[in-house]
Structure formats: C-alpha cells, structure tokens
N, C-alpha and C. Protein backbone atom coordinates (compact mmCIF):
# COMPACT_ATOMS: atom_id res chain seq x y z
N UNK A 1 0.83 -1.18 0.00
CA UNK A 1 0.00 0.00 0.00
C UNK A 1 0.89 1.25 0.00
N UNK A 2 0.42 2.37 -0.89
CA UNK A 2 1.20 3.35 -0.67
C UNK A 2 1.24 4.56 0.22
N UNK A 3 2.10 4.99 0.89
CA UNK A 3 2.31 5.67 1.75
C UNK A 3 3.18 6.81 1.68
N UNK A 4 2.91 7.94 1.99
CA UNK A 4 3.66 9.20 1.97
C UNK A 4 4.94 9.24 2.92
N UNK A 5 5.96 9.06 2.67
CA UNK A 5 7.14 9.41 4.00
C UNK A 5 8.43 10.26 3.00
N UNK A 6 8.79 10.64 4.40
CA UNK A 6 9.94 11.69 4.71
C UNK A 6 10.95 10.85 4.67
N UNK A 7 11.88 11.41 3.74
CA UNK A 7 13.76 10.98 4.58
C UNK A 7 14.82 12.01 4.51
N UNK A 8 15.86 11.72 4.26
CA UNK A 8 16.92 12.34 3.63
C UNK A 8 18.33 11.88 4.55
N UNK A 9 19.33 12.57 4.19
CA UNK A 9 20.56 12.08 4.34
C UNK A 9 20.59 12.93 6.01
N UNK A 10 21.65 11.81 6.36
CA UNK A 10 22.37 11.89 7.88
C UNK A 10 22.12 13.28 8.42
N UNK A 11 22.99 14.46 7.65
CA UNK A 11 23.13 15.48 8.45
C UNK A 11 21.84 16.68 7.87
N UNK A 12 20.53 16.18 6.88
CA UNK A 12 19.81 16.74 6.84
C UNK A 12 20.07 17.56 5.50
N UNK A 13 21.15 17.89 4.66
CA UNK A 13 20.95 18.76 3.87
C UNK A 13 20.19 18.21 2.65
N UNK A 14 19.81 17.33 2.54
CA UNK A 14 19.23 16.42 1.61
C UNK A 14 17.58 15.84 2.52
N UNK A 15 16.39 16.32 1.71
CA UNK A 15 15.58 16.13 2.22
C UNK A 15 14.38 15.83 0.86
N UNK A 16 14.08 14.29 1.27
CA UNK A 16 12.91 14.37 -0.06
C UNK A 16 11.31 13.77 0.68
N UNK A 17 10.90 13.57 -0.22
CA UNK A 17 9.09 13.25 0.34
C UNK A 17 8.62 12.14 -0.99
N UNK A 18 8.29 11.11 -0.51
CA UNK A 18 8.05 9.96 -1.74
C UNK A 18 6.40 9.29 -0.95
N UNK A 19 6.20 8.62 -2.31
CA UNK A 19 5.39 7.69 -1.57
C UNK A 19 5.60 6.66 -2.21
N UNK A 20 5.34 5.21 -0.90
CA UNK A 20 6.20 4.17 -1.19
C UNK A 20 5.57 3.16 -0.43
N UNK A 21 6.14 1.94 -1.12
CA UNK A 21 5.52 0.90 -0.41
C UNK A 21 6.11 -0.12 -0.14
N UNK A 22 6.45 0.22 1.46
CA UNK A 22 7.47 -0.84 2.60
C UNK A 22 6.77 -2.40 2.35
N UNK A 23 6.09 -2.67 1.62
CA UNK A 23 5.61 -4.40 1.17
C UNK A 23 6.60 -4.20 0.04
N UNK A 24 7.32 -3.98 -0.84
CA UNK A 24 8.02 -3.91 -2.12
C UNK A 24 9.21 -3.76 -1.82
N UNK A 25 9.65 -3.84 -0.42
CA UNK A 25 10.77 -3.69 -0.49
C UNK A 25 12.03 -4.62 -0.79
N UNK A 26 13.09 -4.56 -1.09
CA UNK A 26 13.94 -5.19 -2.11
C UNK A 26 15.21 -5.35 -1.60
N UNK A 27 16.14 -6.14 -1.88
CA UNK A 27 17.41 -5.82 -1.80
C UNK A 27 18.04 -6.45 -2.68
N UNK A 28 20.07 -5.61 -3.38
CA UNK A 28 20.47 -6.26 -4.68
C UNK A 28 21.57 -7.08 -3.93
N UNK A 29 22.22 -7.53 -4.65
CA UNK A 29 23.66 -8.27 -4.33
C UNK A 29 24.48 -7.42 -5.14
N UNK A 30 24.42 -6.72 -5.67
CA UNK A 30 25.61 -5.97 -6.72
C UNK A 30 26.75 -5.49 -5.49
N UNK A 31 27.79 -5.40 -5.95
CA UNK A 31 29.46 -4.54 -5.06
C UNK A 31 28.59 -3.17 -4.64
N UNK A 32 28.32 -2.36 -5.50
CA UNK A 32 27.66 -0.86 -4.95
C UNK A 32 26.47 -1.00 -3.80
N UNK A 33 25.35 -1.82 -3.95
CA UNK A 33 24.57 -2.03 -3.44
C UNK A 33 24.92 -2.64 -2.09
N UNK A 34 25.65 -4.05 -2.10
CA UNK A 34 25.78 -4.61 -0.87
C UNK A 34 26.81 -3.33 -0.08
N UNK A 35 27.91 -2.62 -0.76
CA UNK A 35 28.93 -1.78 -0.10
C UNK A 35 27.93 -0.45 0.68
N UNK A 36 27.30 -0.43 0.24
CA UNK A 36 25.97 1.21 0.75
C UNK A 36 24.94 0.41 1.56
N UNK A 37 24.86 -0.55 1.67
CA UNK A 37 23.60 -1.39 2.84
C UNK A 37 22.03 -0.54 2.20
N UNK A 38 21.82 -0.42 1.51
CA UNK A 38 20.64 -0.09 0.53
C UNK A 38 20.01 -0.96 0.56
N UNK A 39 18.24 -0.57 0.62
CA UNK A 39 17.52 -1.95 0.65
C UNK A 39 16.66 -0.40 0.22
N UNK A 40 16.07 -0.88 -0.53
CA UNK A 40 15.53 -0.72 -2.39
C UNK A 40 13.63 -0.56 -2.10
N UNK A 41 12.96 0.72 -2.34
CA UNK A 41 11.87 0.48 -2.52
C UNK A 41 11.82 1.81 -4.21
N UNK A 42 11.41 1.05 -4.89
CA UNK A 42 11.07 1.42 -6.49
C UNK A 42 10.07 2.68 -6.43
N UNK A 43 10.25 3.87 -7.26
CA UNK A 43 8.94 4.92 -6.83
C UNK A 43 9.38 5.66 -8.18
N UNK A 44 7.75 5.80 -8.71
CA UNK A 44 7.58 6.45 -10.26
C UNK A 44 8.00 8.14 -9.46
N UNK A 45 9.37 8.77 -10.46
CA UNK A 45 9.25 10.10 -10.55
C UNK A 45 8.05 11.42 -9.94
N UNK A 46 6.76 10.95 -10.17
CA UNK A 46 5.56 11.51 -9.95
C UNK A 46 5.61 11.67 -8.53
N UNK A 47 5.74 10.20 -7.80
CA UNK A 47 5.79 9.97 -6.55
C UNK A 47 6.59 10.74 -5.65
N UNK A 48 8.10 11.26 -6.15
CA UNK A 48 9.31 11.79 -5.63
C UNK A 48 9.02 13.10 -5.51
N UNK A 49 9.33 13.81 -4.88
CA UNK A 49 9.82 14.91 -4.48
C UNK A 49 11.30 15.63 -3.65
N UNK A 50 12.25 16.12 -4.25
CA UNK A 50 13.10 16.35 -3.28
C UNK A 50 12.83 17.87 -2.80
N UNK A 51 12.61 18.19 -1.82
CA UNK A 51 12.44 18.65 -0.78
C UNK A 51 13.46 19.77 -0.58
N UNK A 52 14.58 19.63 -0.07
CA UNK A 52 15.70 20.63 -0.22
C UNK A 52 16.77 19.50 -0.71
N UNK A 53 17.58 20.58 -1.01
CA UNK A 53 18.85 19.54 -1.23
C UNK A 53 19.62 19.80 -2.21
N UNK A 54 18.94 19.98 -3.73
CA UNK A 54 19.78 20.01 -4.88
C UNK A 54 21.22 20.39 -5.35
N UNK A 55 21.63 21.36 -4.72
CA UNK A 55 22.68 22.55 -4.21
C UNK A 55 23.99 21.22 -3.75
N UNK A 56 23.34 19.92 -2.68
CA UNK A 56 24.34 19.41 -1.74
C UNK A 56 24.60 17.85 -2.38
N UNK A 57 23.61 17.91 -3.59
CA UNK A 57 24.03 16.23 -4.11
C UNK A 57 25.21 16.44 -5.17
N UNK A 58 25.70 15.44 -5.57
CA UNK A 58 26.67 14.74 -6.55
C UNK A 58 25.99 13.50 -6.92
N UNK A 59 26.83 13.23 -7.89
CA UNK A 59 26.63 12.00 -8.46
C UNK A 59 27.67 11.26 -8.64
N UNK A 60 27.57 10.01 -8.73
CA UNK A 60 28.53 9.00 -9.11
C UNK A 60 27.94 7.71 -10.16
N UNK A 61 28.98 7.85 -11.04
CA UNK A 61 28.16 6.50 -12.33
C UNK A 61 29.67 6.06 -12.68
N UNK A 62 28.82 4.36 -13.21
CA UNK A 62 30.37 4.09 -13.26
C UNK A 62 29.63 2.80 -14.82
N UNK A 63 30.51 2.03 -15.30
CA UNK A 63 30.49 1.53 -16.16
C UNK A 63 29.54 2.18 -17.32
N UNK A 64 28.16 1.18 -17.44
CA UNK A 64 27.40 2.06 -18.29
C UNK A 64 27.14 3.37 -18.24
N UNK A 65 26.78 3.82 -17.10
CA UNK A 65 26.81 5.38 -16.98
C UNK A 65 25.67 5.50 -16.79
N UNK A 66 24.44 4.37 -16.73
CA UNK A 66 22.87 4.61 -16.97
C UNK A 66 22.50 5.04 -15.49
N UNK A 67 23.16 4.16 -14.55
CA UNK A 67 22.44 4.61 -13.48
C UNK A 67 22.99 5.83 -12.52
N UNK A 68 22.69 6.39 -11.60
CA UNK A 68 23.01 7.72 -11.43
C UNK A 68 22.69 7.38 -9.29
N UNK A 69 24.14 6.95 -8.98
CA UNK A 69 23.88 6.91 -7.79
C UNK A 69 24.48 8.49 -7.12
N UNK A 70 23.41 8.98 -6.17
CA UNK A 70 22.80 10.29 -5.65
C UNK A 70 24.26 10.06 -4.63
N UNK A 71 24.35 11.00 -3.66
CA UNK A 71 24.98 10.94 -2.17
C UNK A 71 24.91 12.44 -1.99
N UNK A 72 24.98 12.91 -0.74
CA UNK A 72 25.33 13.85 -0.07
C UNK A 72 26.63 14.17 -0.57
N UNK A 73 26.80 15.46 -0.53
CA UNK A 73 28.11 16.13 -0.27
C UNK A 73 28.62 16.19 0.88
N UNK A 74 27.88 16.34 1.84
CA UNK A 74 28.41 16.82 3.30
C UNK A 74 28.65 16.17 4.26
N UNK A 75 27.50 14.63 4.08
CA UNK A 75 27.40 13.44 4.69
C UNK A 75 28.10 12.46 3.89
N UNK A 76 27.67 12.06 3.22
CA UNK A 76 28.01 11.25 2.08
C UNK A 76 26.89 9.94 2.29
N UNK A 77 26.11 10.32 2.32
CA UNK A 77 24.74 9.47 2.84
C UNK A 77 24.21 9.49 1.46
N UNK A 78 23.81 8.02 1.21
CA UNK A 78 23.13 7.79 -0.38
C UNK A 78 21.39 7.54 0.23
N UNK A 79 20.30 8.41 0.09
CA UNK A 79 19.03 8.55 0.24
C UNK A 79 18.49 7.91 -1.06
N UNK A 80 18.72 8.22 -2.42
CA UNK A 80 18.00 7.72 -3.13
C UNK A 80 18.73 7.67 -4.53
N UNK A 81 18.76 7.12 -5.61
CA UNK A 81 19.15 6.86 -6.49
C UNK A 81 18.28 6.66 -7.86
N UNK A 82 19.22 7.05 -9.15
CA UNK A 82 18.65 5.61 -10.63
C UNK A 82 19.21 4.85 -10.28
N UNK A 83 18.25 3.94 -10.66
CA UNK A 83 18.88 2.35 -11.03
C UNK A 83 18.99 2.12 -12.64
N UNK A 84 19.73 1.34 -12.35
CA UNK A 84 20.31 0.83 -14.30
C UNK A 84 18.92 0.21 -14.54
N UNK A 85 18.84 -0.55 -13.93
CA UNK A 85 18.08 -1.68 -13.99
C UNK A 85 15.85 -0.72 -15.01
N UNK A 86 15.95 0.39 -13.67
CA UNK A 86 14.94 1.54 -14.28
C UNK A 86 15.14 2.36 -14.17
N UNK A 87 15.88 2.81 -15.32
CA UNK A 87 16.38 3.79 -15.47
C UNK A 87 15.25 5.48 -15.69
N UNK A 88 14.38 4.63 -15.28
CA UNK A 88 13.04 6.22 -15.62
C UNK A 88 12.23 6.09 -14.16
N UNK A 89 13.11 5.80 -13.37
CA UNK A 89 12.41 5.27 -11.65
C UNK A 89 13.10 6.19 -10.81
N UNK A 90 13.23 5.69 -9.77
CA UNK A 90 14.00 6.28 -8.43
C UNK A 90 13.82 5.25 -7.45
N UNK A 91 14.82 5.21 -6.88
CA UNK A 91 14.84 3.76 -5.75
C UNK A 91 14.85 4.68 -4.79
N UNK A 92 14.34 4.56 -3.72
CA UNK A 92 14.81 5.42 -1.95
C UNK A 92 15.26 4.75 -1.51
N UNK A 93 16.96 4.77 -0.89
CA UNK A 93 16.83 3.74 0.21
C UNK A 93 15.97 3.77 1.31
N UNK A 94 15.68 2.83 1.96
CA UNK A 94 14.47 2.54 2.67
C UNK A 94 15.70 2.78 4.60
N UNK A 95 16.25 2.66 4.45
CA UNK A 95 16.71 3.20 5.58
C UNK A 95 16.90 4.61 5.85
N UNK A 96 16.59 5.53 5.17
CA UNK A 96 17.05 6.61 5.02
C UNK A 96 15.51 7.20 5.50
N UNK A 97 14.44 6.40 5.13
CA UNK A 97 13.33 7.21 5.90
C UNK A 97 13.14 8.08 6.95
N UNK A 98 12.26 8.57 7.79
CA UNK A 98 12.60 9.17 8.95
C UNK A 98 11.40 8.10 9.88
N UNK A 99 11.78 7.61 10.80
CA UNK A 99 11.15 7.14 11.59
C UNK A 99 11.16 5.02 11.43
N UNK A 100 12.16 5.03 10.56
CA UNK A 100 12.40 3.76 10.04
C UNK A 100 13.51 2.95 11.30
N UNK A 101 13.45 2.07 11.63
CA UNK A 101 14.15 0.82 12.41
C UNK A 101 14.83 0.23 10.90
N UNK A 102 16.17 0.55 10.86
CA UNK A 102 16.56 -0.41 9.61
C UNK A 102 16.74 -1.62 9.80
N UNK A 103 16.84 -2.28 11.06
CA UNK A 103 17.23 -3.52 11.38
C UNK A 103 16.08 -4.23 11.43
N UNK A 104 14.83 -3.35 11.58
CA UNK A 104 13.66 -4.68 11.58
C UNK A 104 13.05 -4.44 10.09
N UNK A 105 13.59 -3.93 9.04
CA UNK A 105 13.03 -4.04 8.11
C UNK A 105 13.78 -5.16 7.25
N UNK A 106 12.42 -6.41 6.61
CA UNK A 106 12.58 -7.48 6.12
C UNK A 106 12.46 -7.39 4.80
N UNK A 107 13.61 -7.08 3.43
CA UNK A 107 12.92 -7.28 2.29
C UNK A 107 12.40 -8.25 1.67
N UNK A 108 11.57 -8.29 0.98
CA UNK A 108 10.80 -9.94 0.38
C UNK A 108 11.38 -10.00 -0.85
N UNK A 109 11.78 -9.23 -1.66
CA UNK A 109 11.85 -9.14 -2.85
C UNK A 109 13.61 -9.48 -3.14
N UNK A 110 14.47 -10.02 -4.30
CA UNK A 110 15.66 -9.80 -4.33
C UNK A 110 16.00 -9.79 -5.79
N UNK A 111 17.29 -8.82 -6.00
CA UNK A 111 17.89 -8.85 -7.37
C UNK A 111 19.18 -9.00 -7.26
N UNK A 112 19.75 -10.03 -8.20
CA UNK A 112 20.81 -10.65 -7.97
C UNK A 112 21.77 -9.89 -8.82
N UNK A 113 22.55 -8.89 -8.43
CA UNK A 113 22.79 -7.96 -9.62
C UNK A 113 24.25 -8.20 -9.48
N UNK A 114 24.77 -9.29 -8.64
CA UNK A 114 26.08 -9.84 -8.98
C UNK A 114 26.19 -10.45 -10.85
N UNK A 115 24.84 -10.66 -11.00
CA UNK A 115 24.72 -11.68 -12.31
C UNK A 115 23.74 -10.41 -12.60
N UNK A 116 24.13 -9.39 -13.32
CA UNK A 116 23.16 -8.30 -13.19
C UNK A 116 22.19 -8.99 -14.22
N UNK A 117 23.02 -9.13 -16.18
CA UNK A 117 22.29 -9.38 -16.93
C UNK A 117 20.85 -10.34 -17.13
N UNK A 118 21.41 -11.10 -16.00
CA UNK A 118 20.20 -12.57 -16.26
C UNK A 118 19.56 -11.94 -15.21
N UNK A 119 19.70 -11.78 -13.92
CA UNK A 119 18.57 -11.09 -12.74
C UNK A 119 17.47 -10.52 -13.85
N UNK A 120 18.02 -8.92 -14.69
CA UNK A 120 17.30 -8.34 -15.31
C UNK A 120 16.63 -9.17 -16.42
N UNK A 121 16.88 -9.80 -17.06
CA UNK A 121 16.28 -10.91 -17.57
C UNK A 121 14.80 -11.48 -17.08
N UNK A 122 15.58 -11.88 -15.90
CA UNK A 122 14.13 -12.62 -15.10
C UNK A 122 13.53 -11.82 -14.47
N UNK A 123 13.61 -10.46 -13.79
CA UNK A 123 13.13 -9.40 -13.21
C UNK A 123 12.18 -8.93 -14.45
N UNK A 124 12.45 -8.79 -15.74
CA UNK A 124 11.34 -8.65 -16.79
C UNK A 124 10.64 -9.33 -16.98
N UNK A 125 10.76 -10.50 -17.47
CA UNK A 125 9.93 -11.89 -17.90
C UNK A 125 8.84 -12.48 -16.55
N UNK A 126 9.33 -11.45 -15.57
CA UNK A 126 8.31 -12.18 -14.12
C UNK A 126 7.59 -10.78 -13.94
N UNK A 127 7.52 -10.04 -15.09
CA UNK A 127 6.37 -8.99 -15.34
C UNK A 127 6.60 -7.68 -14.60
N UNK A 128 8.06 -7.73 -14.84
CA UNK A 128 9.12 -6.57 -13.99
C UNK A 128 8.65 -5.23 -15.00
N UNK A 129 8.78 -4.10 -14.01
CA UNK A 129 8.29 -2.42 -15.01
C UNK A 129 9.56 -2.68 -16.03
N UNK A 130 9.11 -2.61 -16.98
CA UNK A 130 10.60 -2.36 -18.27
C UNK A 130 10.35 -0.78 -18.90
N UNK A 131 11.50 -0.40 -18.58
CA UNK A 131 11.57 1.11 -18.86
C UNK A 131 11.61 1.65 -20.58
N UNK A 132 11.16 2.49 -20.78
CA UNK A 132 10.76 2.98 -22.19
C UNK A 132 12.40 2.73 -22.82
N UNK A 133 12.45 2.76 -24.45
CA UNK A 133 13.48 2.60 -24.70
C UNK A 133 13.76 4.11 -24.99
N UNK A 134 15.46 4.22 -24.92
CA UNK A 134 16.41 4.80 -24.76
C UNK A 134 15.93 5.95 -23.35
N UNK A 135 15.56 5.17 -22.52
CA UNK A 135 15.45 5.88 -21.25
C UNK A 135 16.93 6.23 -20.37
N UNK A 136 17.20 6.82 -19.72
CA UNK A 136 18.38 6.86 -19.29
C UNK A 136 18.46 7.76 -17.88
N UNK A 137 19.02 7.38 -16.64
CA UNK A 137 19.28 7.78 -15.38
C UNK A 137 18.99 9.22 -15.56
N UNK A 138 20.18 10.08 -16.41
CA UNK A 138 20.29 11.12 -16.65
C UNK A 138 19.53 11.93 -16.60
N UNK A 139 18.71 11.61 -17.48
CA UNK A 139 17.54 12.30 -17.96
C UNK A 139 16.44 12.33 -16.55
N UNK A 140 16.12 11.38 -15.86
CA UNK A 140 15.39 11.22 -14.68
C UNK A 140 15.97 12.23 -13.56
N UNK A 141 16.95 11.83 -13.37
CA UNK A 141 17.46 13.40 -12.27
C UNK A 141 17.30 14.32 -12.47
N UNK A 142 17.68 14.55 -13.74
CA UNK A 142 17.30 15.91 -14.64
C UNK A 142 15.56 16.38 -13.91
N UNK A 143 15.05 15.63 -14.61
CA UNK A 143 13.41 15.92 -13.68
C UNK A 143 13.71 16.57 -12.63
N UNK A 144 13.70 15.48 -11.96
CA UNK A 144 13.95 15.59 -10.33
C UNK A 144 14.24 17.03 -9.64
N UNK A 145 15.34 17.03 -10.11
CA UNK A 145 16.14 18.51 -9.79
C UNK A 145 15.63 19.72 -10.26
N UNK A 146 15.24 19.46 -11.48
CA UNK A 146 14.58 20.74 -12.20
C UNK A 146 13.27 20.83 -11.73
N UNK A 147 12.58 20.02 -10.63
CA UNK A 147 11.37 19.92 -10.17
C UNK A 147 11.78 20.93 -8.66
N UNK A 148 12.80 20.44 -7.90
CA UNK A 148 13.64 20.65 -6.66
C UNK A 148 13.39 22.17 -6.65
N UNK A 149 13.17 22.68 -5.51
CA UNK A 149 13.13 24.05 -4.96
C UNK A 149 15.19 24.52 -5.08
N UNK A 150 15.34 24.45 -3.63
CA UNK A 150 17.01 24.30 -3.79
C UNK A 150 17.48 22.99 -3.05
C-alpha cells in the first residue's frame, strides 16, 4: 500500500518526500549495493519529491553510466538513487526514511545484480516495469532537480 514518508541524508541537507511501499521492499547483491547497505523500494518520478537539497548532491556513475547513484556532499549518505536496472524510476533507500528501524526491516523481494544481466532478464519476464526505450538515469534526475526548490 502506498504511503507518503519523509527521509533524507544523515546530516539533513538532503531532504525528499516519496510515496512508497514498505511491502516492495527489495534488496540487490551488486558490489555498490551490498557496499551502501541499501535496501531498495522502487517509486515512479511523480511519486518523488526532493524537498531541499539540490545545491548538496553529486553523483557517481560508473560503467554504463545509466544509473546515477545520488549521495550527499556533506554526509556522504546515499538517500535515493537511478537504477540501471529503471532507469526512468527512483529507488529510496528505505533506511534513510525518517522514523524507520533499519534492522527490523525485512525485504521480500531480491535482485541478484552480482549476475546483473540474467537477474534483469528474469526481473522482466516475471512482469518486472521495463523502462521505455532509450530511457536513461540522466535524464530522470534531470526531472527531479529541475522539479527541486534548492
């Protein structure tokens, strides 16, 4: 069910408003993912709002370049991200909420993104959102930000 919540990064300069749904929540096996303790709830653009912040993020992309992982400048706290995987989405980490216990949250869902290609494979074919073609991270932040107050 979807639900309106608050998060943002550690020391606050990063503040967004999503709505989301803690039944969907996820976790990957990828090096980036397991290294950031990220546990993954999926939210259409529409849903997102960042709040303050724009001014204090960076980005970091690495191989393809599709996905567009967010962090603080000041903290270095990763709140929300693209994923390669949907690249016309936004993942929140789900710990980053405000009022969240990260330790009692159980994801049901998993993507094996050690084996990224075949996960995504079967993450489609099991009636996974497949993102428009030539969609790209980029372009989604772009939104985002250009939506963003400061």
């Amino acid at each position: 069910m979807l639900e309106t919540r608050e998060g943002g990064c550690h020391c606050g300069q990063v503040r967004f408003r999503a709505r989301v749904d803690l039944d969907l929540l996820s976790h990957c096996s990828c090096t980036i993912c397991t290294k950031k303790g990220i546990l993954h709830l999926s939210v259409d653009p529409v849903n997102f709002e960042l709040v303050r912040g724009k001014n204090a993020l960076t980005v970091y992309t690495f191989e393809t370049g599709v996905a567009q992982h967010t962090f603080c400048t000041h903290c270095g706290m990763h709140a929300f991200y693209i994923p390669r995987s949907q690249p016309d989405q936004i993942t929140v980490n789900a710990r980053c909420l405000d009022g969240i216990d990260g330790s009692a949250l159980k994801p049901m869902r998993f993507f094996d993104g050690r084996h990224w290609e075949d996960a995504q494979r079967e993450r489609i074919g099991d009636g996974g959102h497949v993102a428009a073609a030539g969609s790209n991270g980029a372009t989604t932040l772009r939104g985002i930000l250009d939506r963003a107050q400061a």
